[in-house]
N, C-alpha and C. Protein backbone atom coordinates (compact mmCIF):
# COMPACT_ATOMS: atom_id res chain seq x y z
N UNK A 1 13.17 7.26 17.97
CA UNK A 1 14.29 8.10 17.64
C UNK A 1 14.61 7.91 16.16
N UNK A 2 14.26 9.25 15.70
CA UNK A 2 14.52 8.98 13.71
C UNK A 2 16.02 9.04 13.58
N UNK A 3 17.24 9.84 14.12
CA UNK A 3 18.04 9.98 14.00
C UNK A 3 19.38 9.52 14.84
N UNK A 4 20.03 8.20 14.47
CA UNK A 4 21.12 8.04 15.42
C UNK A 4 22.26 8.14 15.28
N UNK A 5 22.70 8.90 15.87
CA UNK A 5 24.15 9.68 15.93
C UNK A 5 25.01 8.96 16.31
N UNK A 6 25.95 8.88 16.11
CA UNK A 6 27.64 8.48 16.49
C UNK A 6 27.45 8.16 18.27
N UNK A 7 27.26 9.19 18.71
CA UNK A 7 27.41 9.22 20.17
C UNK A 7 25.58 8.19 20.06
N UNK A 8 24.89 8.46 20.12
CA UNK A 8 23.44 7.58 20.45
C UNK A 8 23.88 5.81 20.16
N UNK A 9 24.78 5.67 19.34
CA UNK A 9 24.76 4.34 18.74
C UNK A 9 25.77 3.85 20.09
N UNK A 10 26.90 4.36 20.03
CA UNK A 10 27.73 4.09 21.35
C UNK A 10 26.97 4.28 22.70
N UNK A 11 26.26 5.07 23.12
CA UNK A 11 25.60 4.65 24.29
C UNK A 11 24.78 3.65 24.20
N UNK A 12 23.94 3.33 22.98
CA UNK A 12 23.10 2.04 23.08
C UNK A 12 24.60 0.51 23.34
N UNK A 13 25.64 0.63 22.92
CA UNK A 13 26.13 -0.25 23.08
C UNK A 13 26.84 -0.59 24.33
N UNK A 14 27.09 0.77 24.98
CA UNK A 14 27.83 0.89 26.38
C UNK A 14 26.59 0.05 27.60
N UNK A 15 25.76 0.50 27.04
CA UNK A 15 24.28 -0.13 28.13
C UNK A 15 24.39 -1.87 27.72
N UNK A 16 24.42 -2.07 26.41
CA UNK A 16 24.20 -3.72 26.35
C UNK A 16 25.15 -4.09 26.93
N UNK A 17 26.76 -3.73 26.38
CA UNK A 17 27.78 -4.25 27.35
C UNK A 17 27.77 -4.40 29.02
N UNK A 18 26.90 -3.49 29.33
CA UNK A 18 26.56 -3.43 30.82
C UNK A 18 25.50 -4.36 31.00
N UNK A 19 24.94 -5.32 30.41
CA UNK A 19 23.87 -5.83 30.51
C UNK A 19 22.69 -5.68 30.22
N UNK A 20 22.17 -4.61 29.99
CA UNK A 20 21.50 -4.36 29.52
C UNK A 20 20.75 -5.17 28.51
N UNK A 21 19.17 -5.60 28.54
CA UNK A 21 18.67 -6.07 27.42
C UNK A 21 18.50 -5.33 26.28
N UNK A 22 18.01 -6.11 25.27
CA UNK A 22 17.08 -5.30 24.20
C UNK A 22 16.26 -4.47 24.18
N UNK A 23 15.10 -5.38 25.21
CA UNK A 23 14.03 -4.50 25.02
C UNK A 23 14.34 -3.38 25.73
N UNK A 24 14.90 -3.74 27.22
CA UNK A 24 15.12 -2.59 28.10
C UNK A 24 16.00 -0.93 27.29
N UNK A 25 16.25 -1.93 26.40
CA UNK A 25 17.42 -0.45 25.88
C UNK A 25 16.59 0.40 24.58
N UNK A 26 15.95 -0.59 23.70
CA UNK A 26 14.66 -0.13 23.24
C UNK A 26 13.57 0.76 24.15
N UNK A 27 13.60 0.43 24.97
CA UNK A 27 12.30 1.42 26.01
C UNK A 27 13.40 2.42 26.52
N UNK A 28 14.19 2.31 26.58
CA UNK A 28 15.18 3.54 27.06
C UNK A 28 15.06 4.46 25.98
N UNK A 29 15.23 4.18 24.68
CA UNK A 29 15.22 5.14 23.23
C UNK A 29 14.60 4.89 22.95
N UNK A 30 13.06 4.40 23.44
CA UNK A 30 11.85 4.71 23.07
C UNK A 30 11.84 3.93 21.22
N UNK A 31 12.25 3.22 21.09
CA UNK A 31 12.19 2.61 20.17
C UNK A 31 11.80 1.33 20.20
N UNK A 32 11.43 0.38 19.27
CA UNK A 32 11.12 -1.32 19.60
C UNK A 32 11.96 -1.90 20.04
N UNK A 33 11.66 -2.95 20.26
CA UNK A 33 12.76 -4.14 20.61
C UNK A 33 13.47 -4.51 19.06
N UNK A 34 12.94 -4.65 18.37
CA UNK A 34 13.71 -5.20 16.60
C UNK A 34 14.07 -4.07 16.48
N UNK A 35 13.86 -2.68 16.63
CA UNK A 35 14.54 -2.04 16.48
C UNK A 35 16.09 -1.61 16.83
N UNK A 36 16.04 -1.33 18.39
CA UNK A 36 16.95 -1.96 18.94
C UNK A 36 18.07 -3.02 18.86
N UNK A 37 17.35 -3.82 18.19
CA UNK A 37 18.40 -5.04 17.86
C UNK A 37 19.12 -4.55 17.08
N UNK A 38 18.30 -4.31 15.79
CA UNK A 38 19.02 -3.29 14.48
C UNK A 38 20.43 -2.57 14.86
N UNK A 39 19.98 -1.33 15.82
CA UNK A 39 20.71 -0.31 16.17
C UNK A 39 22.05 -1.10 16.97
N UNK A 40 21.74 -1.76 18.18
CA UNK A 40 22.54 -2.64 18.36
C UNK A 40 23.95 -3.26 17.20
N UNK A 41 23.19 -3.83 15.96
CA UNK A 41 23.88 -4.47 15.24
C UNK A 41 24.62 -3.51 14.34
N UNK A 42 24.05 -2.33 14.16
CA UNK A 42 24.76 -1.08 13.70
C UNK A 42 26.04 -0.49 14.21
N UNK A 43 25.60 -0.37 15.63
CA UNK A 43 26.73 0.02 16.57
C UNK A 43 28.10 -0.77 16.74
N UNK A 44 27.81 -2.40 16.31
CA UNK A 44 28.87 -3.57 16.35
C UNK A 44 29.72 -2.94 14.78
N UNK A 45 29.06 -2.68 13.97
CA UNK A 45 29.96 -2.54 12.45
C UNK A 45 31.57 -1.60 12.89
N UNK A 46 32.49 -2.07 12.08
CA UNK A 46 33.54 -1.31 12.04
C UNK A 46 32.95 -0.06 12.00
N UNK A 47 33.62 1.24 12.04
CA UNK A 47 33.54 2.31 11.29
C UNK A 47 33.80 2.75 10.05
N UNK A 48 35.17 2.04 10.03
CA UNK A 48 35.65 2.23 8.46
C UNK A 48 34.88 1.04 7.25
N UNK A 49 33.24 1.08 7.53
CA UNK A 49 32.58 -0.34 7.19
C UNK A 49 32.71 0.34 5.52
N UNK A 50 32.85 -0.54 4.71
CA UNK A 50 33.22 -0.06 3.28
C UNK A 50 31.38 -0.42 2.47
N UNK A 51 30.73 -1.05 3.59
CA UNK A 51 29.06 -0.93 2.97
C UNK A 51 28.47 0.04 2.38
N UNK A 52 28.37 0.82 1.30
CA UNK A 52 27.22 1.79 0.55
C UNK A 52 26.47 1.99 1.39
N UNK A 53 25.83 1.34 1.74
CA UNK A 53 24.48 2.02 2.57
C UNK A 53 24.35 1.54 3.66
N UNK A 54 25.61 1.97 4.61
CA UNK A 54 25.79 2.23 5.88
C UNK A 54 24.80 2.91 6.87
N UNK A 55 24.76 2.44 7.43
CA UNK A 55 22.95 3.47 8.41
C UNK A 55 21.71 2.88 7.63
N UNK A 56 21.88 2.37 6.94
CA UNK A 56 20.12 1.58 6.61
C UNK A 56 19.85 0.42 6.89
N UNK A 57 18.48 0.20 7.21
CA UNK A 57 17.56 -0.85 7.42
C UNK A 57 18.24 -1.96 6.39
N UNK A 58 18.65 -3.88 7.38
CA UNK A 58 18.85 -4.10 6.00
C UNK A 58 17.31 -4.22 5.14
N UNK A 59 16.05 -3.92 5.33
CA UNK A 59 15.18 -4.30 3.90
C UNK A 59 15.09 -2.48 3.63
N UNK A 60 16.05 -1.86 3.74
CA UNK A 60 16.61 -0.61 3.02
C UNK A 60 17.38 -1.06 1.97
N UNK A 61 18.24 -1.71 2.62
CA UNK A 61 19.47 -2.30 1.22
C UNK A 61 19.32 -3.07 0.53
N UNK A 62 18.26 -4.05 1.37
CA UNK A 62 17.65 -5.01 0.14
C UNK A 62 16.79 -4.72 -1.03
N UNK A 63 16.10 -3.75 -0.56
CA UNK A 63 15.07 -3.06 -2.07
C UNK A 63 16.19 -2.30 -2.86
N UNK A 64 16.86 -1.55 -2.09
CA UNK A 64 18.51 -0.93 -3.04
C UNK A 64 18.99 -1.72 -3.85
N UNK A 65 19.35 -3.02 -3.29
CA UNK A 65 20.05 -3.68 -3.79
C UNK A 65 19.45 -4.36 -5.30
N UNK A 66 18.11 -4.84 -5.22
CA UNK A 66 17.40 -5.26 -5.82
C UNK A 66 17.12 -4.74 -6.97
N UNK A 67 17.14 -3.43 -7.10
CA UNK A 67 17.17 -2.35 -8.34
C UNK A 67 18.72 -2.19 -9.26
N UNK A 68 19.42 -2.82 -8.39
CA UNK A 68 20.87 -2.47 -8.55
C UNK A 68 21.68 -1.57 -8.35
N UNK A 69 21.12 -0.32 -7.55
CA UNK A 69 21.70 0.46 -7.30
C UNK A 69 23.01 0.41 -5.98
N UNK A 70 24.20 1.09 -5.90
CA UNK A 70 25.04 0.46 -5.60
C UNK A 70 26.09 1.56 -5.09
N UNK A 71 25.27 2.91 -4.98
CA UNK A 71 25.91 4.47 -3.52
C UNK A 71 24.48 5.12 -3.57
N UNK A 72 25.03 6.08 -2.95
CA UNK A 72 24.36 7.51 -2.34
C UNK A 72 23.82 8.08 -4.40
N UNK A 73 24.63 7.99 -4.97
CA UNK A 73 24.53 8.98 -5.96
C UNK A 73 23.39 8.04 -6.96
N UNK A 74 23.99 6.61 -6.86
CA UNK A 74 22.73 6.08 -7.87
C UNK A 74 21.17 6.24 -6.96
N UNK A 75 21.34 6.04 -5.99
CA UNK A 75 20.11 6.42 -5.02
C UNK A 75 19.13 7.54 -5.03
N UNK A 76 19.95 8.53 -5.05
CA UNK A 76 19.45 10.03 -5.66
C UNK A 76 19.05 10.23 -6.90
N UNK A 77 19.33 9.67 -7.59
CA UNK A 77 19.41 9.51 -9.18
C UNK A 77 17.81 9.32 -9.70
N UNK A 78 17.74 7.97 -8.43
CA UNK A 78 16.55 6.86 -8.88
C UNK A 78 15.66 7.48 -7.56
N UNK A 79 15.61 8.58 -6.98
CA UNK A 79 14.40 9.12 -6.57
C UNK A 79 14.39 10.33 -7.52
N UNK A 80 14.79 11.17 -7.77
CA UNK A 80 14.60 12.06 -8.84
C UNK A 80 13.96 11.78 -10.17
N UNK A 81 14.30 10.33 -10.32
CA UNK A 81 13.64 10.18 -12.02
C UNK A 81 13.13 9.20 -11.80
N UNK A 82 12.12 8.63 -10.67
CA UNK A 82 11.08 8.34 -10.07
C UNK A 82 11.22 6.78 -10.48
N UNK A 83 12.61 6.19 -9.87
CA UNK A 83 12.37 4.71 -10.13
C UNK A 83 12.58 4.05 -8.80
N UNK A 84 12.52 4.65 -7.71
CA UNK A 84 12.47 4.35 -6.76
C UNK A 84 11.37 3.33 -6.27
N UNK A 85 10.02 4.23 -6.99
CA UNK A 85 8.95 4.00 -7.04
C UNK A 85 8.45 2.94 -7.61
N UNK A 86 9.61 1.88 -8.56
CA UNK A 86 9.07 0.60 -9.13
C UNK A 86 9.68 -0.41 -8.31
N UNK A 87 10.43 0.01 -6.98
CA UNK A 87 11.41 -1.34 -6.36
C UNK A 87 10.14 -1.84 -5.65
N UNK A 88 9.57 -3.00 -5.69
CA UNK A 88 8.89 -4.06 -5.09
C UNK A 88 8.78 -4.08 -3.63
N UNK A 89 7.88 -3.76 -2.89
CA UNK A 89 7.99 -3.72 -1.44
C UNK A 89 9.00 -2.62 -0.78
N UNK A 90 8.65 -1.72 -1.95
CA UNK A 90 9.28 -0.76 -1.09
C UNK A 90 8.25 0.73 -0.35
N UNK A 91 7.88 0.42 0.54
CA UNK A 91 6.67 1.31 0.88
C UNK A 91 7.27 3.19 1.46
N UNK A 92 6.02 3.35 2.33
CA UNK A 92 6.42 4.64 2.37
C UNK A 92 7.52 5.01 3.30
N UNK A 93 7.44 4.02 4.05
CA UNK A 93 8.20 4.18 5.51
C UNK A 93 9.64 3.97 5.30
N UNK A 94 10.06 3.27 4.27
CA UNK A 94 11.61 2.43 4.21
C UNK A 94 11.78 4.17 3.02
N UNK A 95 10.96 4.33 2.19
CA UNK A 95 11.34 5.59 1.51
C UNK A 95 11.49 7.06 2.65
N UNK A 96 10.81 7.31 3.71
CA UNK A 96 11.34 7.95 4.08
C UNK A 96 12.86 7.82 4.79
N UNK A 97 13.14 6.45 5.27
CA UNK A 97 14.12 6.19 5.65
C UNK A 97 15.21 6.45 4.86
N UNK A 98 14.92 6.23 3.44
CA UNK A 98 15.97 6.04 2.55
C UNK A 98 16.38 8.14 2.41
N UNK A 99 15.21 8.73 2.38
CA UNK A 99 15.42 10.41 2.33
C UNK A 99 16.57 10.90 3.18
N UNK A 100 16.01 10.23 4.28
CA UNK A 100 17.01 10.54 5.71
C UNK A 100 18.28 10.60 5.83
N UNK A 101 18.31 9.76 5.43
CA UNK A 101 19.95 8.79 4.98
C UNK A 101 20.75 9.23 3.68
N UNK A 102 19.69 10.34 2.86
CA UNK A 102 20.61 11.03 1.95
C UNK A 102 20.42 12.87 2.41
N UNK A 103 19.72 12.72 3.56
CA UNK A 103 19.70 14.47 3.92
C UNK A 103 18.41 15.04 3.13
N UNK A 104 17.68 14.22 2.86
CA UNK A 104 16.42 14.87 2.17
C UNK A 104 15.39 14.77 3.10
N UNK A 105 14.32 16.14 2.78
CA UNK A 105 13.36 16.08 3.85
C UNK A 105 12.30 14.99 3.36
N UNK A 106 11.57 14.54 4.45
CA UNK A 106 10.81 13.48 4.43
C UNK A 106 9.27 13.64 3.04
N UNK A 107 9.15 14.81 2.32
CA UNK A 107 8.03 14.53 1.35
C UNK A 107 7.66 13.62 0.40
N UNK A 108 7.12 12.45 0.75
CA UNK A 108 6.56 11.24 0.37
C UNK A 108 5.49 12.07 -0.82
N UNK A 109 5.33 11.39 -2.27
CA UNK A 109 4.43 12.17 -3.44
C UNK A 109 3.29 12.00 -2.56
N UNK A 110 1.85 12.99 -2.26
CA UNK A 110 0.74 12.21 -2.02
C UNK A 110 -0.15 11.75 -3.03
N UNK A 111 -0.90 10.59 -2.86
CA UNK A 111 -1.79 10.04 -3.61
C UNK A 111 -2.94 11.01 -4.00
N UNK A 112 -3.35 11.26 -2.77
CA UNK A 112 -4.47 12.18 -3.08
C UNK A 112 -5.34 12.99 -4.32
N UNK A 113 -4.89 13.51 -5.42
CA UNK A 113 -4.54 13.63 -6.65
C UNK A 113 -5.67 12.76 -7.15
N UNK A 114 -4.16 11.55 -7.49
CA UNK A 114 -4.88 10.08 -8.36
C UNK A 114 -6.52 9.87 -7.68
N UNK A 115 -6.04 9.75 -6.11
CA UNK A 115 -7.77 9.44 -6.07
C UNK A 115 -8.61 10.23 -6.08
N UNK A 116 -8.62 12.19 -6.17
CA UNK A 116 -9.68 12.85 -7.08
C UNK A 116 -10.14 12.22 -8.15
N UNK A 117 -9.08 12.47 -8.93
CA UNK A 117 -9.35 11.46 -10.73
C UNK A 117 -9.78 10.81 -10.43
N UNK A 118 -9.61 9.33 -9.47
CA UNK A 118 -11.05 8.40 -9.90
C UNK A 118 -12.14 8.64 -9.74
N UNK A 119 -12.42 9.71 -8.45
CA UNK A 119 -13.58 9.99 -7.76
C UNK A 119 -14.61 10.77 -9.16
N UNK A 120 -13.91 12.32 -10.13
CA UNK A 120 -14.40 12.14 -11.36
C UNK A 120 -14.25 11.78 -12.11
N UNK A 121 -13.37 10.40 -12.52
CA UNK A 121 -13.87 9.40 -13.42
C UNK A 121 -14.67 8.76 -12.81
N UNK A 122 -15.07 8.12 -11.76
CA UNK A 122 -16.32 7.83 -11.54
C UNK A 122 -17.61 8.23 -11.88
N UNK A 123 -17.48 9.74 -12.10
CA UNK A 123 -18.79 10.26 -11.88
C UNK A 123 -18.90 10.34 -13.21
N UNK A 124 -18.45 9.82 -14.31
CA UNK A 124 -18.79 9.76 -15.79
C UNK A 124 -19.26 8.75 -16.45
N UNK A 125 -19.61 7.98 -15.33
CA UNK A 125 -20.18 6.57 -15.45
C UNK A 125 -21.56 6.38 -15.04
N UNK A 126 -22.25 5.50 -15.75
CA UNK A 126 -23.49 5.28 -15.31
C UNK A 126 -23.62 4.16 -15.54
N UNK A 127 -23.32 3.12 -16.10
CA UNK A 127 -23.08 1.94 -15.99
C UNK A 127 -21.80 1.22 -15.10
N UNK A 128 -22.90 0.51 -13.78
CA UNK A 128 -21.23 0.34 -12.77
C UNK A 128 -20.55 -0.69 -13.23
N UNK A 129 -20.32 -1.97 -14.56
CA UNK A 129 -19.81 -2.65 -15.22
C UNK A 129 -18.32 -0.70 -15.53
N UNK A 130 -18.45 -0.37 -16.24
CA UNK A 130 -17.79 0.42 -16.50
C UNK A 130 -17.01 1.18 -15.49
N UNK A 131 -17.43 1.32 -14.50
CA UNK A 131 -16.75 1.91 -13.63
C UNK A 131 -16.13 1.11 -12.97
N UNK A 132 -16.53 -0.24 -12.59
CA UNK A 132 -15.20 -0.87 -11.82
C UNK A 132 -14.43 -0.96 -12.57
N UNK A 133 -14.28 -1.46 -14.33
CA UNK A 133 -13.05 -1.20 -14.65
C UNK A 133 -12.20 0.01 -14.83
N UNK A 134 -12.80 0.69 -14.96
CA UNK A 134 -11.92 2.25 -14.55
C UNK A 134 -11.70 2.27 -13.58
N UNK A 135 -11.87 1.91 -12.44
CA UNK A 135 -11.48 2.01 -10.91
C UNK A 135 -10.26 1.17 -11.20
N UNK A 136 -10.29 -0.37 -11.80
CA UNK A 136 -9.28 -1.08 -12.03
C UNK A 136 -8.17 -0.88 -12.41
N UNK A 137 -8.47 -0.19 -13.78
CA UNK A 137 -7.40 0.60 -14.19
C UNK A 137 -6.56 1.59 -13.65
N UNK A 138 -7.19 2.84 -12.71
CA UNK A 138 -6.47 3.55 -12.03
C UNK A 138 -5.55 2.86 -10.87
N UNK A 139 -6.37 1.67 -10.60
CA UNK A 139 -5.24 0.69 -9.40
C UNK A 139 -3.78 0.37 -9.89
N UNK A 140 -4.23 0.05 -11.35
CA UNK A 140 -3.35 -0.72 -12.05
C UNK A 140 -1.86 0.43 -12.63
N UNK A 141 -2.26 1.77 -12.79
CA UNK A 141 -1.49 2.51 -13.39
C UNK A 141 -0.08 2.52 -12.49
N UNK A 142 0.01 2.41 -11.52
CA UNK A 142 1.39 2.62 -10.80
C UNK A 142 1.45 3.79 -9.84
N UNK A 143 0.37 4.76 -9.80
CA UNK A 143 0.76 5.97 -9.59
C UNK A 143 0.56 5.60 -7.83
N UNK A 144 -0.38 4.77 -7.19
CA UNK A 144 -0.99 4.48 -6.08
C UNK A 144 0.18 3.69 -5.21
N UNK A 145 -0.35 3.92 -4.12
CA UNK A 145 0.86 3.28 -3.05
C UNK A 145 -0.11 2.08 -2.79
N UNK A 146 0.59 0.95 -2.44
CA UNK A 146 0.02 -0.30 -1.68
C UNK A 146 -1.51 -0.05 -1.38
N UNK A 147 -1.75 0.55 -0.25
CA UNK A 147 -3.28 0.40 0.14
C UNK A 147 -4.44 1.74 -0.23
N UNK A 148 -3.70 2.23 -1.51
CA UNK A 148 -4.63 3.31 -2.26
C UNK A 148 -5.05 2.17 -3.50
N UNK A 149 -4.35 1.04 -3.75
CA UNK A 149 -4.76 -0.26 -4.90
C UNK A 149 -5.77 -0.88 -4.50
N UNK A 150 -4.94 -1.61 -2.95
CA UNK A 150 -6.26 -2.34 -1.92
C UNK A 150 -7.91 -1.81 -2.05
N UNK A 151 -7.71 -0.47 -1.72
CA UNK A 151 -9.34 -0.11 -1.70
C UNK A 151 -9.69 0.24 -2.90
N UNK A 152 -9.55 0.66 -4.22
CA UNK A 152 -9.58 0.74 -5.06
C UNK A 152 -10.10 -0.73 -5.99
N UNK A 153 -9.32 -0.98 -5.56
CA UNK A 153 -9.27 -2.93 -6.06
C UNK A 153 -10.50 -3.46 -5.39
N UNK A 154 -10.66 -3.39 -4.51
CA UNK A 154 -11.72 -3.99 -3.52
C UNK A 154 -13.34 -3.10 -4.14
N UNK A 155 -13.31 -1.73 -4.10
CA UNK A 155 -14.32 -1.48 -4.12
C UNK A 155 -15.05 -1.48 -6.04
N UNK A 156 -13.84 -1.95 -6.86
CA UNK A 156 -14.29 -2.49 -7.92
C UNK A 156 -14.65 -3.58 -7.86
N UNK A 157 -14.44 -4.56 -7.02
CA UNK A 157 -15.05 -5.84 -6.87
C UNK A 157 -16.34 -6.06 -6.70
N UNK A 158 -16.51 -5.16 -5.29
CA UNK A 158 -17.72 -4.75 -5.28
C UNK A 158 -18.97 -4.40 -5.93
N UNK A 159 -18.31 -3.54 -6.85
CA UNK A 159 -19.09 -2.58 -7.54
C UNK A 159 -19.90 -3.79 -8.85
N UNK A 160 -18.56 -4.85 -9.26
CA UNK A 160 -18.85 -5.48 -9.81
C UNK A 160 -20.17 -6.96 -9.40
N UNK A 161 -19.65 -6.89 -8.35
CA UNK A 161 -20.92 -7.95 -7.59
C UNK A 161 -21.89 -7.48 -7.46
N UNK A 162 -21.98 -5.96 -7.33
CA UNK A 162 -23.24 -5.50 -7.41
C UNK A 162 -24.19 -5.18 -8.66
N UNK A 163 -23.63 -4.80 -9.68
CA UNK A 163 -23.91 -4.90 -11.20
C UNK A 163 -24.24 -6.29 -11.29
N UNK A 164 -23.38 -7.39 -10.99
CA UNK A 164 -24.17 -8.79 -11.32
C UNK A 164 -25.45 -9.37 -10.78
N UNK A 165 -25.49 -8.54 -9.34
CA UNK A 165 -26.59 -8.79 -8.64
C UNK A 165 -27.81 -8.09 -9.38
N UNK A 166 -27.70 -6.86 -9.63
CA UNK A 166 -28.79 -6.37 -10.43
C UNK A 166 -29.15 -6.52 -11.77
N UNK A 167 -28.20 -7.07 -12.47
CA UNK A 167 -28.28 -7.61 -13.69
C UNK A 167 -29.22 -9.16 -13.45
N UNK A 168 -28.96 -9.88 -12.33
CA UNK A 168 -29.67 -10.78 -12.07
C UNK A 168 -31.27 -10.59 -11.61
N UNK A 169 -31.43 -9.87 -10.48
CA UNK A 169 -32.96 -8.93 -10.14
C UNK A 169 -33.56 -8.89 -11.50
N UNK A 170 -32.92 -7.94 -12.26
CA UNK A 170 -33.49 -7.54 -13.62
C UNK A 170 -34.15 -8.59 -14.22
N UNK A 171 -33.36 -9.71 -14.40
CA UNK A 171 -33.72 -10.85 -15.23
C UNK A 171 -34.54 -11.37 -14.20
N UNK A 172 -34.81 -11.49 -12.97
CA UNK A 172 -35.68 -12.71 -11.99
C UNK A 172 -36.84 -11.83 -11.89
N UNK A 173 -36.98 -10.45 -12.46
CA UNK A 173 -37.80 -9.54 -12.23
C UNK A 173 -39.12 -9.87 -13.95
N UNK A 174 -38.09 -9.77 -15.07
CA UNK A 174 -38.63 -9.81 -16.13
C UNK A 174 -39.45 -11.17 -16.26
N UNK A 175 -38.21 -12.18 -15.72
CA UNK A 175 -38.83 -13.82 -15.84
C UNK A 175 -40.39 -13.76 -14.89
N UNK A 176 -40.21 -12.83 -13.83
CA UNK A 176 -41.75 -12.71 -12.69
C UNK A 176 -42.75 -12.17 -14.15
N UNK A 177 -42.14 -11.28 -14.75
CA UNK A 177 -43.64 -10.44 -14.70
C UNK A 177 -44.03 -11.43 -16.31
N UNK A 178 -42.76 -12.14 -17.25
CA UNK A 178 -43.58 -13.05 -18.52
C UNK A 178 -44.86 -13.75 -18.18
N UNK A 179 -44.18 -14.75 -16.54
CA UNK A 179 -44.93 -15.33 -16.00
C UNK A 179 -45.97 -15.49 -15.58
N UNK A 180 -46.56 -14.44 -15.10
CA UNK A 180 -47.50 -13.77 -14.58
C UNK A 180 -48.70 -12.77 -15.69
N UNK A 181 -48.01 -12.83 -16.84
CA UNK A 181 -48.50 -12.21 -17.65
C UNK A 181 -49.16 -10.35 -17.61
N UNK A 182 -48.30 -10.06 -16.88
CA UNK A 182 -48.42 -8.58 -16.60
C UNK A 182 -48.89 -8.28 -15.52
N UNK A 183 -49.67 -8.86 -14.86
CA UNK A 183 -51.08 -9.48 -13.77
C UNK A 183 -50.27 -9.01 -12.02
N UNK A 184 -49.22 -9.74 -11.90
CA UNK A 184 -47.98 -9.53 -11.05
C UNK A 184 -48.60 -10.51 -10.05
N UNK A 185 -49.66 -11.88 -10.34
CA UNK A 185 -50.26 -13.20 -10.28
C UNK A 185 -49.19 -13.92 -11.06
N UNK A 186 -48.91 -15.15 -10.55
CA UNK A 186 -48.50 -16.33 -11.18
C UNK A 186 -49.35 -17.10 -11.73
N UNK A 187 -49.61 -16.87 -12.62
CA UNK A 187 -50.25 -18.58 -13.66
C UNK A 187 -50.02 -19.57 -13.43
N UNK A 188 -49.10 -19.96 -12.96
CA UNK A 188 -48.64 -21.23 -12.96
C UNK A 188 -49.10 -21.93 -12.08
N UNK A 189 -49.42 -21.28 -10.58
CA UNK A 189 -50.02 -21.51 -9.35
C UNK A 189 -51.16 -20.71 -9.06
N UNK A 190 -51.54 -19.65 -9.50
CA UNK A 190 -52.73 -19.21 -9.26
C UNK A 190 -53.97 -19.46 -10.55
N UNK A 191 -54.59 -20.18 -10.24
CA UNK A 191 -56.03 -20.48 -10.37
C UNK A 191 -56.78 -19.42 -11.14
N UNK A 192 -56.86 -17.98 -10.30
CA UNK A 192 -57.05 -16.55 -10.60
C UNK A 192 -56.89 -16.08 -12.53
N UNK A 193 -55.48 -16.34 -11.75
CA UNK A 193 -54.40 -15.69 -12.89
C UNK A 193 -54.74 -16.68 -14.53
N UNK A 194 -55.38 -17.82 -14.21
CA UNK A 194 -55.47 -18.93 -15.30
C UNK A 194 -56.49 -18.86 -16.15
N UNK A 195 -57.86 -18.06 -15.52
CA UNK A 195 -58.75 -17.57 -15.55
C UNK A 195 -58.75 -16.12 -16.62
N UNK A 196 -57.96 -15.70 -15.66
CA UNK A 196 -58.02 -14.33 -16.41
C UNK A 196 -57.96 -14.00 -18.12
């Protein structure tokens, strides 16, 4: 249940007063058990609660808080001129929450975009030393949510272990063939090759 109303919050509390558990009242509104609890602890607040950000998650108010913002209006403020987007652990889910809670519809920016751009900045590379750090960099810019960095981040790692690996081949390849003297025989152990 995304939306709890005046009357929804009072029936979740009329049921606990009746005994009702947590979880049981959670599976009634189809919601979690921590959730539940939440709503529960919502329903206990005065009405006349003088809290700013009344109806939110507290790690709603805590990323709020953390920015310093301090109503509805600095809130709006700092999604419009996109500083929402620098509060620390604040993902997509607590941002739609936070929309909700000011009457805005749920459109989260998509990433999608940023990761075209890497996909052709990638393709302007031919050395993969170069491209994981451009992959790096696009992680690094800000524009990416949590796990558009993760894979990003990761598959420059990659990319980079694999450049070292072949940078290594290369060299265990060149050191074969000095050795061998072009022959693709070892000298060193073949008899053949000593001859030649």
């Amino acid at each position: 249940m995304n939306k709890w109303t005046k009357e929804t919050l009072a029936s979740a509390l009329r049921l606990h007063e009746q005994g009702w558990s947590i979880a049981k009242i959670g599976r009634h509104f189809n919601v979690s058990r921590g959730r539940a609890s939440q709503v529960l602890i919502q329903a206990k607040r005065p009405a006349n609660s003088l809290d700013p950000f009344e109806g939110l998650s507290v790690r709603a108010m805590n990323c709020l808080r953390s920015k310093d913002l301090k109503n509805r209006d600095e809130v709006l403020a700092a999604i419009n001129n996109g500083g929402i987007d620098e509060i620390p652990n604040l993902g997509s889910v607590t941002k739609i929450e936070i929309r909700n809670w000011l009457g805005l519809p749920e459109e989260i920016q998509s990433h999608t975009p940023t990761l075209r751009v890497a996909k052709i900045e990638s393709e302007k590379f031919h050395d993969s030393k170069e491209l994981a750090d451009a992959l790096l960099k696009i992680a690094n810019s800000g524009q990416l949510g949590n796990a558009e960095k993760y894979y990003l981040k990761e598959a420059a790692i990659h990319i980079k272990a694999m450049h070292s690996s072949l940078i290594f081949l290369e060299k265990q390849q060149g050191n074969h063939h000095n050795n061998t003297g072009g022959t693709g025989k070892n000298s060193r152990t073949n008899p053949e090759a000593k001859a030649a």
